[in-house]
Protein backbone atom coordinates (compact mmCIF):
# COMPACT_ATOMS: atom_id res chain seq x y z
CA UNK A 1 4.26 -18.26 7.35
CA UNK A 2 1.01 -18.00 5.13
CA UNK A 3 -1.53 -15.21 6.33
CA UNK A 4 -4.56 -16.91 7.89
CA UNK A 5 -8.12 -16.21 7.45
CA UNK A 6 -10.31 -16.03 9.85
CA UNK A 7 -13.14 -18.38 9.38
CA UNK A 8 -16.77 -16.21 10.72
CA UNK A 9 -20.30 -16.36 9.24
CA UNK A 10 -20.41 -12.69 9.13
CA UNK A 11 -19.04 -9.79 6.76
CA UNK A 12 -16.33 -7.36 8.84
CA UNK A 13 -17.37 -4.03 9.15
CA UNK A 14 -14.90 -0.97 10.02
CA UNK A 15 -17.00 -0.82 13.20
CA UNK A 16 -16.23 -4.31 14.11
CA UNK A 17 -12.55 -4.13 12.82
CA UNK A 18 -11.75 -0.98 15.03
CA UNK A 19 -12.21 -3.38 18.37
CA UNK A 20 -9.90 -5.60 17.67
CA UNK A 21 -7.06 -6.04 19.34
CA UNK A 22 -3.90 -3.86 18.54
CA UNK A 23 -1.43 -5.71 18.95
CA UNK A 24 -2.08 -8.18 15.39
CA UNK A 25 -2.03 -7.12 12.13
CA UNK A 26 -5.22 -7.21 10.45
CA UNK A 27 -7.70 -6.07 7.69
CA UNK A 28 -10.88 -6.42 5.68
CA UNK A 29 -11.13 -7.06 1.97
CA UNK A 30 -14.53 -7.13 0.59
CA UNK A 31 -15.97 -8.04 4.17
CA UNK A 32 -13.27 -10.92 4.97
CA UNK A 33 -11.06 -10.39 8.41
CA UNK A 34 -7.46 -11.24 7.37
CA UNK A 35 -4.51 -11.63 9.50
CA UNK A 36 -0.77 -11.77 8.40
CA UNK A 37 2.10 -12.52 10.45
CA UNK A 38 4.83 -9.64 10.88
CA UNK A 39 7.12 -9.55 7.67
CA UNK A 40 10.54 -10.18 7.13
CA UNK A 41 13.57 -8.44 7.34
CA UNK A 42 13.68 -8.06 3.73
CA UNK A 43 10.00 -6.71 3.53
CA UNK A 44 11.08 -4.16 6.44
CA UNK A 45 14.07 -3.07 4.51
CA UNK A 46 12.50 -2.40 0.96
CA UNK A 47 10.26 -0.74 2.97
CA UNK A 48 12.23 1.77 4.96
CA UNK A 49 14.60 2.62 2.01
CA UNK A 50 11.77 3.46 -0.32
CA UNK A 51 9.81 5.81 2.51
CA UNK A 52 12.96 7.90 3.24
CA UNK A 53 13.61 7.91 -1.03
CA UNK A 54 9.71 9.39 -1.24
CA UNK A 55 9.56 11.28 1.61
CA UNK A 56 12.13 13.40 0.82
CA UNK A 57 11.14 13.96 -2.81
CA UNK A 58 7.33 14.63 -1.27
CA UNK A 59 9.08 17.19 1.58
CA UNK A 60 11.12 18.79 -0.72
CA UNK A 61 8.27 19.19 -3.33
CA UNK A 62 5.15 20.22 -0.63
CA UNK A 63 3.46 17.59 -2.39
CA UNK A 64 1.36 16.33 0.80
CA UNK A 65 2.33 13.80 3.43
CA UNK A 66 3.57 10.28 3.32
CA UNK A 67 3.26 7.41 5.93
CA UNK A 68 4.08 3.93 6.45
CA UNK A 69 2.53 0.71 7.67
CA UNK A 70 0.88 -0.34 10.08
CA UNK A 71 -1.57 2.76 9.53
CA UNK A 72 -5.29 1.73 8.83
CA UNK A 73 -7.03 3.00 5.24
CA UNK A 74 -10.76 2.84 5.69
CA UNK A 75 -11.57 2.91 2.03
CA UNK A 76 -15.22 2.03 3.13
CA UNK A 77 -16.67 0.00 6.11
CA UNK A 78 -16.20 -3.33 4.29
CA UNK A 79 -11.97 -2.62 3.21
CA UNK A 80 -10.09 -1.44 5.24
CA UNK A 81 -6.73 -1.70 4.37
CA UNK A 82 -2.90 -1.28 5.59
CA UNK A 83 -0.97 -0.46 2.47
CA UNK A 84 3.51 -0.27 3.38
CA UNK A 85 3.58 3.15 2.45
CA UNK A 86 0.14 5.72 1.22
CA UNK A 87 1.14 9.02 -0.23
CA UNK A 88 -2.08 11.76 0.13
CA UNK A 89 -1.55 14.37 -2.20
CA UNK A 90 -2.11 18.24 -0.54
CA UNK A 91 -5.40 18.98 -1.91
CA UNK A 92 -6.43 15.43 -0.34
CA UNK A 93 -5.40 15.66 3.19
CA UNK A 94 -8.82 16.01 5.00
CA UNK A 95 -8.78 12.23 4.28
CA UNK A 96 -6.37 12.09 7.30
CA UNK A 97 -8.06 11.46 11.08
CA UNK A 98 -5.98 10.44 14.16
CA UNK A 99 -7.44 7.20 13.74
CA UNK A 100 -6.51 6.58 10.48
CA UNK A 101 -7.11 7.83 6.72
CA UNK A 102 -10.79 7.33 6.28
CA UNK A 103 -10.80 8.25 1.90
CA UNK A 104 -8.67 7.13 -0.78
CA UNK A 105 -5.00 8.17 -0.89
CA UNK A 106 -3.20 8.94 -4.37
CA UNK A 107 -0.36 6.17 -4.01
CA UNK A 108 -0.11 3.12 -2.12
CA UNK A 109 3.00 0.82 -1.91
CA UNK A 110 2.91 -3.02 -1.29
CA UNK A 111 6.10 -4.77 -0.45
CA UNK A 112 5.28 -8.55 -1.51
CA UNK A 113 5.99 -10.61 1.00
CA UNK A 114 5.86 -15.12 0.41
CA UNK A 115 2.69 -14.56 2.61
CA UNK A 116 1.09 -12.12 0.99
CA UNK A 117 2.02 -12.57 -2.36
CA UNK A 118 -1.24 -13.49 -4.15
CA UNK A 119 -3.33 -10.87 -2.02
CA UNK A 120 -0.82 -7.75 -2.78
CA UNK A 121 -0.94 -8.77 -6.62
CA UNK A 122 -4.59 -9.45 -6.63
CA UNK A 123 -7.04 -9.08 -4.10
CA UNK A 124 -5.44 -5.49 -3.38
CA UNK A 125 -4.82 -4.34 -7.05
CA UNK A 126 -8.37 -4.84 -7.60
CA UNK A 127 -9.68 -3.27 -4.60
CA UNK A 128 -7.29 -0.19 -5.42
CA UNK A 129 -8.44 0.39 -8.72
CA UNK A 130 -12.18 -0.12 -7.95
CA UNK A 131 -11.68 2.74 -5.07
CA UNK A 132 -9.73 4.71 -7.42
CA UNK A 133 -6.07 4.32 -6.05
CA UNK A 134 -4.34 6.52 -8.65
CA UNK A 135 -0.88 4.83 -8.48
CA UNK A 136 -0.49 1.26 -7.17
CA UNK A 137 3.33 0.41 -6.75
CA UNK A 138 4.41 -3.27 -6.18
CA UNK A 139 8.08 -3.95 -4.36
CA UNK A 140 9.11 -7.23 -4.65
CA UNK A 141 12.25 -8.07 -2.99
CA UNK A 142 12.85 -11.85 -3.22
CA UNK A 143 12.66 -11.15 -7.01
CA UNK A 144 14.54 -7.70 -7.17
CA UNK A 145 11.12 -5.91 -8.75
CA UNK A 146 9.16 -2.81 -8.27
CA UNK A 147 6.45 -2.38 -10.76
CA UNK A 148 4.12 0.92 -10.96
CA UNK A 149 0.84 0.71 -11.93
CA UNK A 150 -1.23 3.96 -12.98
CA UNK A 151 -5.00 3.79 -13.01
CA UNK A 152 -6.48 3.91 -16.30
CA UNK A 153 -10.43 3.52 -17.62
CA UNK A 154 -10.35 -0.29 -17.29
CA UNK A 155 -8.09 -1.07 -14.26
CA UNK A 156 -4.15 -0.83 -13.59
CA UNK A 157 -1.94 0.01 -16.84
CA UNK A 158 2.19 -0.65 -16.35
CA UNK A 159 3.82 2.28 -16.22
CA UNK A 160 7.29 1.70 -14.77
CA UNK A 161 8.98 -1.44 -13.66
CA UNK A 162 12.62 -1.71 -12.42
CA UNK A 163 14.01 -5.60 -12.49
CA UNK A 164 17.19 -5.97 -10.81
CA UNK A 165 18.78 -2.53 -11.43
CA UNK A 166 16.60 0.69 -13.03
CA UNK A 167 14.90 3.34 -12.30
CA UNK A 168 10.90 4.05 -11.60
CA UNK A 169 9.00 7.31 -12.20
CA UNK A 170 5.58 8.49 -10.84
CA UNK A 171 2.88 10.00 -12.83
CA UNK A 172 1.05 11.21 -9.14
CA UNK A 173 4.92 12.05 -7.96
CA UNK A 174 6.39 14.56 -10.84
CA UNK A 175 9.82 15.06 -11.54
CA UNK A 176 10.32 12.18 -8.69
CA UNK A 177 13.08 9.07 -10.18
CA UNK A 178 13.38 6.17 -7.90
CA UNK A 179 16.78 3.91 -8.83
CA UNK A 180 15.98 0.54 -7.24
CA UNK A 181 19.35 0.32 -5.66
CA UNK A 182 18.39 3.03 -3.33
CA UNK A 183 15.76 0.73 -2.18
CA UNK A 184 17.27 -2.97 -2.24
């Protein structure tokens, strides 16, 4: 199922957003109120295997505190986002409220899903590098493919990808090696 947009003669602010009912999945890109339907199985799975993979790298390390979706990221009151997984790196966690994170986190993780496909690879990876996401990964698991993207001075630069079998490293995660059969 395609995500749907919702069709309102007004730009979304975080103010608006947070009234919302709880129960849908929702968020704002560049003033825009988007809905997506829950994902799949696959999407879930990718998901799960890849949290407990950097979570226990992150616990092991003290490197700061990982979560996963849905958790809102109020990168300002016109974005607010709900990245699959959102690594904040120690020296960033006052970034972290109850309500959400209200900053920018160090790493984000989107698992592509058919519905989502074109805003995860666009609409998000611009929005990440304009806020200064340092590392943007992209899981792709109808096409076996995680990609990481490191910010540079003119947007996202490749700097790991995995296709079918491989492994991934972080720049913002050191010493951390992700084989991509832990995670399909």
């Amino acid at each position: 199922m395609a995500e749907v947009t919702l069709d309102r003669p007004k730009r979304w602010t975080y103010d608006e957003y947070s009234k919302l009912d709880e129960d849908h999945r929702y968020e704002v890109i560049n003033a825009a109120l988007l809905m997506a339907p829950a994902p799949d199985t696959w999407h879930q799975d990718w998901c799960r295997n890849l949290f407990r993979v950097l979570d226990a790298h992150v616990l092991k390390h003290k490197l700061g505190k990982l979560f996963f979706a849905p958790v809102d990221v109020i990168l300002d009151s016109e974005n607010i986002v709900q990245p699959d997984v959102i690594f904040i790196a120690t020296n960033h966690l006052n970034i972290i409220q109850r309500r959400g994170i209200f900053g920018i986190p160090d790493l984000v993780v989107e698992i592509v899903s058919p519905g989502t496909a074109r805003r995860d690879r666009h609409d998000k990876r611009e929005i990440y590098a304009r806020f200064g996401v340092k590392e943007y990964w992209i899981g792709d698991p109808a096409n076996c493919t995680m990609e990481v993207f490191v910010l540079a001075q003119h947007g996202y630069e490749l700097h790991s990808i995995a296709e079918q079998e491989g492994k991934l490293t972080s720049m913002i995660l050191p010493g951390l090696e992700v084989d991509l059969a832990q995670v399909q």
